[in-house]
Protein backbone atom coordinates (compact mmCIF):
# COMPACT_ATOMS: atom_id res chain seq x y z
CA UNK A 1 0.07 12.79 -16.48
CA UNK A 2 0.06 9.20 -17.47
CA UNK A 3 -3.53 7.44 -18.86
CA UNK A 4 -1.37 3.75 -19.29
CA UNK A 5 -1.26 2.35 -15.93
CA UNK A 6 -3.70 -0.17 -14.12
CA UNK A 7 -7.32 0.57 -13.66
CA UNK A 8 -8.29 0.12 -10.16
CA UNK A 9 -11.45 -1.13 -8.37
CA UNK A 10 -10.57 -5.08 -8.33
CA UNK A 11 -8.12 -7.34 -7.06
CA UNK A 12 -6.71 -9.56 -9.27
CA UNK A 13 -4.81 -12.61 -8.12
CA UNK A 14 -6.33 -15.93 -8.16
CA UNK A 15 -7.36 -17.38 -4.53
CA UNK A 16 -4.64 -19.66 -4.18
CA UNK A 17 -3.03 -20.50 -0.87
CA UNK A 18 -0.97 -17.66 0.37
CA UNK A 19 2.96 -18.29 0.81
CA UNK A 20 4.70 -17.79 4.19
CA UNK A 21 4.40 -14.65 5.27
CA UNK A 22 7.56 -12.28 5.26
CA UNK A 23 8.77 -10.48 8.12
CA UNK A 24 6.45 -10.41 11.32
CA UNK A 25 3.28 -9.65 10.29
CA UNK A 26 0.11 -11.24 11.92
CA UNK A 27 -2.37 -12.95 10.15
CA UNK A 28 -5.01 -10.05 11.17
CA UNK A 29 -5.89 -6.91 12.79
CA UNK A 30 -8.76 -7.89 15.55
CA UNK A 31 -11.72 -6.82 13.76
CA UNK A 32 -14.35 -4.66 16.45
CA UNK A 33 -17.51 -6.15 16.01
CA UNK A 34 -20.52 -5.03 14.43
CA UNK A 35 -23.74 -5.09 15.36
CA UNK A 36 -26.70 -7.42 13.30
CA UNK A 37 -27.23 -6.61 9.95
CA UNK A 38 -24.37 -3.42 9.49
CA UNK A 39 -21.96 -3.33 7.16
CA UNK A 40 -18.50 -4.90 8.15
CA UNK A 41 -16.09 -2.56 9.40
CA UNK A 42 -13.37 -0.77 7.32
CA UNK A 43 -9.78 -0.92 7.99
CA UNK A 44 -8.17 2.60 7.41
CA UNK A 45 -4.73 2.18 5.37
CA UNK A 46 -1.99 4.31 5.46
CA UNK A 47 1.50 4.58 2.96
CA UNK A 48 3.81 6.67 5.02
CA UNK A 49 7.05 7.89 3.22
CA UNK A 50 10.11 9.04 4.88
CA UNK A 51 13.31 11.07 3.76
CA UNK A 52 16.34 10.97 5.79
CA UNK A 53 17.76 14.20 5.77
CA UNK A 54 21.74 14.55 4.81
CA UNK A 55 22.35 16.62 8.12
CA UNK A 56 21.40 13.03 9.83
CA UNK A 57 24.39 11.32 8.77
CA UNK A 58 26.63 14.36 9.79
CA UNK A 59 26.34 13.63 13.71
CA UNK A 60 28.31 11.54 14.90
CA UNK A 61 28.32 7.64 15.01
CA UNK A 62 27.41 7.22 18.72
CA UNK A 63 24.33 9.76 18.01
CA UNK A 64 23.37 8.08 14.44
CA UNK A 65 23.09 5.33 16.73
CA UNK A 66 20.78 6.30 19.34
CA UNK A 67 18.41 7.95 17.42
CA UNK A 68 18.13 4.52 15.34
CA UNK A 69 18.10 2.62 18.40
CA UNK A 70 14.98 4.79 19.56
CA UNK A 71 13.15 4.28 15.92
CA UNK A 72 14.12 0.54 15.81
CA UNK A 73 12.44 0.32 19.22
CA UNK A 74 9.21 2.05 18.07
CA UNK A 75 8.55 -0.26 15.14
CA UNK A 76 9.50 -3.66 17.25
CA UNK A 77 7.08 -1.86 19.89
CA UNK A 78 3.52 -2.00 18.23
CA UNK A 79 0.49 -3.89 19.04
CA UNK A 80 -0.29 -6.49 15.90
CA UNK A 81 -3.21 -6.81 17.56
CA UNK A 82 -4.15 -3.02 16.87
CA UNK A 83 -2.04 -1.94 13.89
CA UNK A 84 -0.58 -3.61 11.04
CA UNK A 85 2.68 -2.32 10.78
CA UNK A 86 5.42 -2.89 7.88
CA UNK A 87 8.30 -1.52 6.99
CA UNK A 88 9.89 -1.11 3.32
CA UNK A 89 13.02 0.33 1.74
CA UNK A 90 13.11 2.69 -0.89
CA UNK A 91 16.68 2.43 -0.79
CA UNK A 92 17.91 3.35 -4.07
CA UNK A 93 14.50 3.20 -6.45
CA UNK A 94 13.37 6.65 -5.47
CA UNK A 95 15.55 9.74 -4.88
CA UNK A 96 12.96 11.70 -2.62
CA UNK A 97 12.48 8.74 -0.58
CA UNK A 98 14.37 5.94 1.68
CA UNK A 99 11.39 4.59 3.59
CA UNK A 100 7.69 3.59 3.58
CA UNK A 101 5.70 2.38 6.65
CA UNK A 102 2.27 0.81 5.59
CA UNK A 103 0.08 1.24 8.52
CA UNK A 104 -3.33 -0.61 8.93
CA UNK A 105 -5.81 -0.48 11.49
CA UNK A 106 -9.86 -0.03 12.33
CA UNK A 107 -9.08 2.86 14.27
CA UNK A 108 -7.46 5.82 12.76
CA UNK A 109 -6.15 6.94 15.80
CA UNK A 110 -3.74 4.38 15.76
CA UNK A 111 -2.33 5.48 12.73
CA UNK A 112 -2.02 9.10 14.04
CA UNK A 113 -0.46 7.54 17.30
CA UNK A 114 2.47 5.84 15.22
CA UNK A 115 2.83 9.30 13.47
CA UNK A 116 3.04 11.21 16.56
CA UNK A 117 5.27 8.87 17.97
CA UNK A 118 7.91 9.14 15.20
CA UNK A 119 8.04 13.18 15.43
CA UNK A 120 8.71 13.03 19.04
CA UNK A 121 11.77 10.80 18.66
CA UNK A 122 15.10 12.49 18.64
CA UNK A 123 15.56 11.31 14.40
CA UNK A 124 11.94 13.12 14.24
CA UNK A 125 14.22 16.00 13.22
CA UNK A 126 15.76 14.59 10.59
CA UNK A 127 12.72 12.65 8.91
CA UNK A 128 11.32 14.50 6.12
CA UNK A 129 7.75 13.68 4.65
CA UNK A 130 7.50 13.90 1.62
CA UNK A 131 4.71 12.00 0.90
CA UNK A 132 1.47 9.95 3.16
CA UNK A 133 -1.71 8.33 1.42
CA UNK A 134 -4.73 7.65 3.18
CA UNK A 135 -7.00 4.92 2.44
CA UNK A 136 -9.61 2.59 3.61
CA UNK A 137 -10.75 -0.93 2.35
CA UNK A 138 -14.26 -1.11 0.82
CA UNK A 139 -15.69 -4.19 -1.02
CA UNK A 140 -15.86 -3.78 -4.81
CA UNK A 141 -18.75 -2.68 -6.93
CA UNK A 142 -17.59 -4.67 -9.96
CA UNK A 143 -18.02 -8.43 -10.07
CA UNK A 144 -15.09 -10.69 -10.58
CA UNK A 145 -16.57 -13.25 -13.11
CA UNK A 146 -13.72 -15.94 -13.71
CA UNK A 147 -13.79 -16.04 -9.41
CA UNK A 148 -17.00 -14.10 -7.92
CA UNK A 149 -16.53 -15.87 -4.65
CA UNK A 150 -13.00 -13.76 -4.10
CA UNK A 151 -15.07 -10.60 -3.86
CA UNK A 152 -15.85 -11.14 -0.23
CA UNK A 153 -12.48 -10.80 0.91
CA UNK A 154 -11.65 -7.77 -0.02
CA UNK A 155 -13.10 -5.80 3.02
CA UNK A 156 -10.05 -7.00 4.44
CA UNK A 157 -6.27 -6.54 3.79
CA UNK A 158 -3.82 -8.97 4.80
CA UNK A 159 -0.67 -7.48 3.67
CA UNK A 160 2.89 -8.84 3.76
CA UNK A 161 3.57 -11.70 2.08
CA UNK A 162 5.45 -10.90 -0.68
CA UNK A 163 8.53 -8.75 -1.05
CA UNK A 164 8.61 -6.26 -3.79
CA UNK A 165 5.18 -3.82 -3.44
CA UNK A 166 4.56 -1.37 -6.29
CA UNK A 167 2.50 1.49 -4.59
CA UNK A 168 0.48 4.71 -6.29
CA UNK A 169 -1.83 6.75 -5.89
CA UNK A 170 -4.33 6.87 -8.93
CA UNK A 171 -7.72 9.19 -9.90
CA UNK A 172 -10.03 8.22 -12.67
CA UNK A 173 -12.03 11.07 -15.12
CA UNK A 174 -14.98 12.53 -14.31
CA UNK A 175 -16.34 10.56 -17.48
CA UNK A 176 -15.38 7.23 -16.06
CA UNK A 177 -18.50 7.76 -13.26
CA UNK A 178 -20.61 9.25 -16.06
CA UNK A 179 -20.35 6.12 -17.62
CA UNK A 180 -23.58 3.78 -17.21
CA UNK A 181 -22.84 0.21 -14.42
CA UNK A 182 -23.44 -1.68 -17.32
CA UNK A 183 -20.91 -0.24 -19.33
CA UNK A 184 -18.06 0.42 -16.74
CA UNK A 185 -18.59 -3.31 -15.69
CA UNK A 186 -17.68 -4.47 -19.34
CA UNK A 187 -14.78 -2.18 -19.32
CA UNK A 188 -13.86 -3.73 -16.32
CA UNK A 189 -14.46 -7.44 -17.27
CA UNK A 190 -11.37 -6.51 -19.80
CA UNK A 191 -9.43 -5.64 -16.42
CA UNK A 192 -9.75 -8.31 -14.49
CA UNK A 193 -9.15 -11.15 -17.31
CA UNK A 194 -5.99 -9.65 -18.00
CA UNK A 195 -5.14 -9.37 -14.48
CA UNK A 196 -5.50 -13.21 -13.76
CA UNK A 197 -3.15 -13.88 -16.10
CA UNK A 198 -0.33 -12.70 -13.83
CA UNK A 199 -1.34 -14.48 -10.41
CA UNK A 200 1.76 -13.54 -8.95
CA UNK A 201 0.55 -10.10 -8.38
CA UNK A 202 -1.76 -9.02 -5.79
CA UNK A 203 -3.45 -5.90 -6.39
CA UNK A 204 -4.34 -3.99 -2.92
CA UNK A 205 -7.02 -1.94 -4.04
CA UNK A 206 -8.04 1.03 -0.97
CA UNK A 207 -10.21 3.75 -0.94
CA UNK A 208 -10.00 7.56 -0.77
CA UNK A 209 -12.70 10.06 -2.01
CA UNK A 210 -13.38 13.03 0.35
CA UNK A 211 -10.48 11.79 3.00
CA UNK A 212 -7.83 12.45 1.21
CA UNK A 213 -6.55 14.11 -2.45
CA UNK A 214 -6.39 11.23 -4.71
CA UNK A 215 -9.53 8.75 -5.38
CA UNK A 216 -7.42 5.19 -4.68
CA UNK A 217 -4.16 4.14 -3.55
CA UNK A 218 -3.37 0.67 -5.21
CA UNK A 219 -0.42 -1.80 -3.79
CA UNK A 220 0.72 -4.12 -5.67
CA UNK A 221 3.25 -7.41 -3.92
CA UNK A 222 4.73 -9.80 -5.99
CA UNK A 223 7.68 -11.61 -5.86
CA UNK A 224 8.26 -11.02 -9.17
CA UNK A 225 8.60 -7.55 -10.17
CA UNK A 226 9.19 -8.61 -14.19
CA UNK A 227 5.56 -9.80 -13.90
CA UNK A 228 4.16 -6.85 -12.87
CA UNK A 229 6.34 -5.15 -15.45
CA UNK A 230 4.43 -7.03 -17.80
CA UNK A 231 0.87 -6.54 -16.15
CA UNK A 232 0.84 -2.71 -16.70
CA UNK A 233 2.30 -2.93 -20.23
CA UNK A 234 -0.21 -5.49 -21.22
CA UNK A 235 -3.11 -3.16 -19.36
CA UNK A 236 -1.94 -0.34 -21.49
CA UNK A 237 -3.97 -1.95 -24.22
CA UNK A 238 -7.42 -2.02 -22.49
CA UNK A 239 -10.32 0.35 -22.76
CA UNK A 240 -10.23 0.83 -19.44
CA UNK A 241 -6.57 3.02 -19.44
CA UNK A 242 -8.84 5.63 -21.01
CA UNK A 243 -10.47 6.99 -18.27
CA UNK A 244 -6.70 6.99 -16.22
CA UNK A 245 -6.05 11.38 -15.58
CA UNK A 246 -3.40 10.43 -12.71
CA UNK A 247 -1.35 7.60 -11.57
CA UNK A 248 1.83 9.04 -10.02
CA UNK A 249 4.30 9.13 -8.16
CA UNK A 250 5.08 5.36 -8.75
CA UNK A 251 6.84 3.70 -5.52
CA UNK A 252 8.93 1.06 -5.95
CA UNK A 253 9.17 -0.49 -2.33
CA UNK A 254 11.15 -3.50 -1.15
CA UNK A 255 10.27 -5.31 2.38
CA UNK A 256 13.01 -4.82 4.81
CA UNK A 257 13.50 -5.60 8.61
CA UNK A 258 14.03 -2.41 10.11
CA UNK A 259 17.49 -3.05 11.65
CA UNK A 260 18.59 -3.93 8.02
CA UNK A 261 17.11 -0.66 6.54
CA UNK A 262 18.92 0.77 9.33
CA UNK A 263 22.02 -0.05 8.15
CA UNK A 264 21.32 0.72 4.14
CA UNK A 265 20.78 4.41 5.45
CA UNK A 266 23.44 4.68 8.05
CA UNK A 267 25.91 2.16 8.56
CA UNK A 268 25.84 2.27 12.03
């Protein structure tokens, strides 16, 4: 158990104009609409992790092949429109995993769709799972005082644009929500002024109590992983890394076209 890493709850990066987008990801999900008055919808996130199994790269090449022909042409097959969907090597930075899909949508079926999909391909056999988060976006309670105007973007994730994310999911103590508003928002405050000081790094905070076992899954993208290095060090020091009881597994996850990831696994 770790009580070091990031507090949660805010995003951190300074509103600046985003850089060109990697890979082939849209600039949005269509959001359904809402009626009057209602709270905006929530898109449901998901951080799928895959393990290819060793009895995979036993068949032969001709059948590697196929069965990563079929799972290229599942990923280069979804609706933008419907689902966010990117993919992400774990190549070499975790031993229990070699890939991560990060799914987002306003309909969880979708999600369950892609899943589905995947165990009825041929390579469905030879995908182990050995871990999936489940999320969804909801604005944040605390207020953002260097920047209060970027609070009302964060009903929305636009993922993608950087290529190194840093994913984990992360509960809080029981005494952290027995604290008064007052107080957690100073603790807080603390947070987010040391967060802006690495702009580089754009914390993806999402959602979990009661829909799945952890409280929040944050994702952080950079480009620069030393930064973010240097974020949760620095956050080690703040009041806030008190009330941390879990914050792992720790994903290290690069961006990767699929046919490339493809070839880091196989070689076909």
């Amino acid at each position: 158990m770790s009580n070091t890493t990031p507090t949660t709850t805010d995003s951190h990066e300074r509103p600046t104009a985003p850089p060109p987008a990697r890979g082939s990801a849209p600039a949005a999900v269509a959001e359904p609409s809402s009626p009057r008055g209602t709270a905006k919808a929530r898109q449901y996130i998901s951080f799928s992790f895959y393990k290819l199994m060793p009895e995979f790269r036993r068949l032969d090449i001709e059948t590697q092949k196929r069965h990563m022909n079929d799972l290229v042409g599942l990923v280069k097959a979804n609706d933008p429109s419907k689902m966010f969907l990117l993919v992400y090597s774990c190549v070499g930075t975790r031993p229990d995993v070699d890939i991560m899909f990060w799914k987002i949508s306003y309909a969880l079926d979708q999600l369950q769709h892609f899943s589905a999909a995947i165990n009825r391909l041929p390579i469905g056999g030879y995908l182990a799972t050995p871990y999936s988060f489940l999320a969804q976006s909801k604005r944040s309670t605390y207020v953002d005082k260097i920047d209060p105007a970027h609070d009302d973007t964060r009903t929305s994730i636009v993922p993608g644009q950087r290529k190194y994310n840093f994913i984990y999911p992360f509960v809080k103590t029981r005494d952290w929500y027995l604290l008064s508003k007052q107080t957690r928002q100073g603790v807080m405050d603390e947070h987010i002024m040391v967060g802006n000081k690495y702009p580089s790094v754009k914390l993806n905070t999402t959602y979990s109590f009661g829909i799945d076992d952890q409280e929040f899954v944050v994702a952080f993208e950079t480009d620069q992983p030393g930064d973010f290095l240097d974020l949760v060090q620095e956050l080690r020091e703040t009041e806030g890394s008190r009330f941390t009881l879990r914050d792992t597994p720790i994903f290290t996850c690069v961006q990767t076209p699929i046919e490339a990831l493809v070839k880091d696994l196989t070689g076909v």
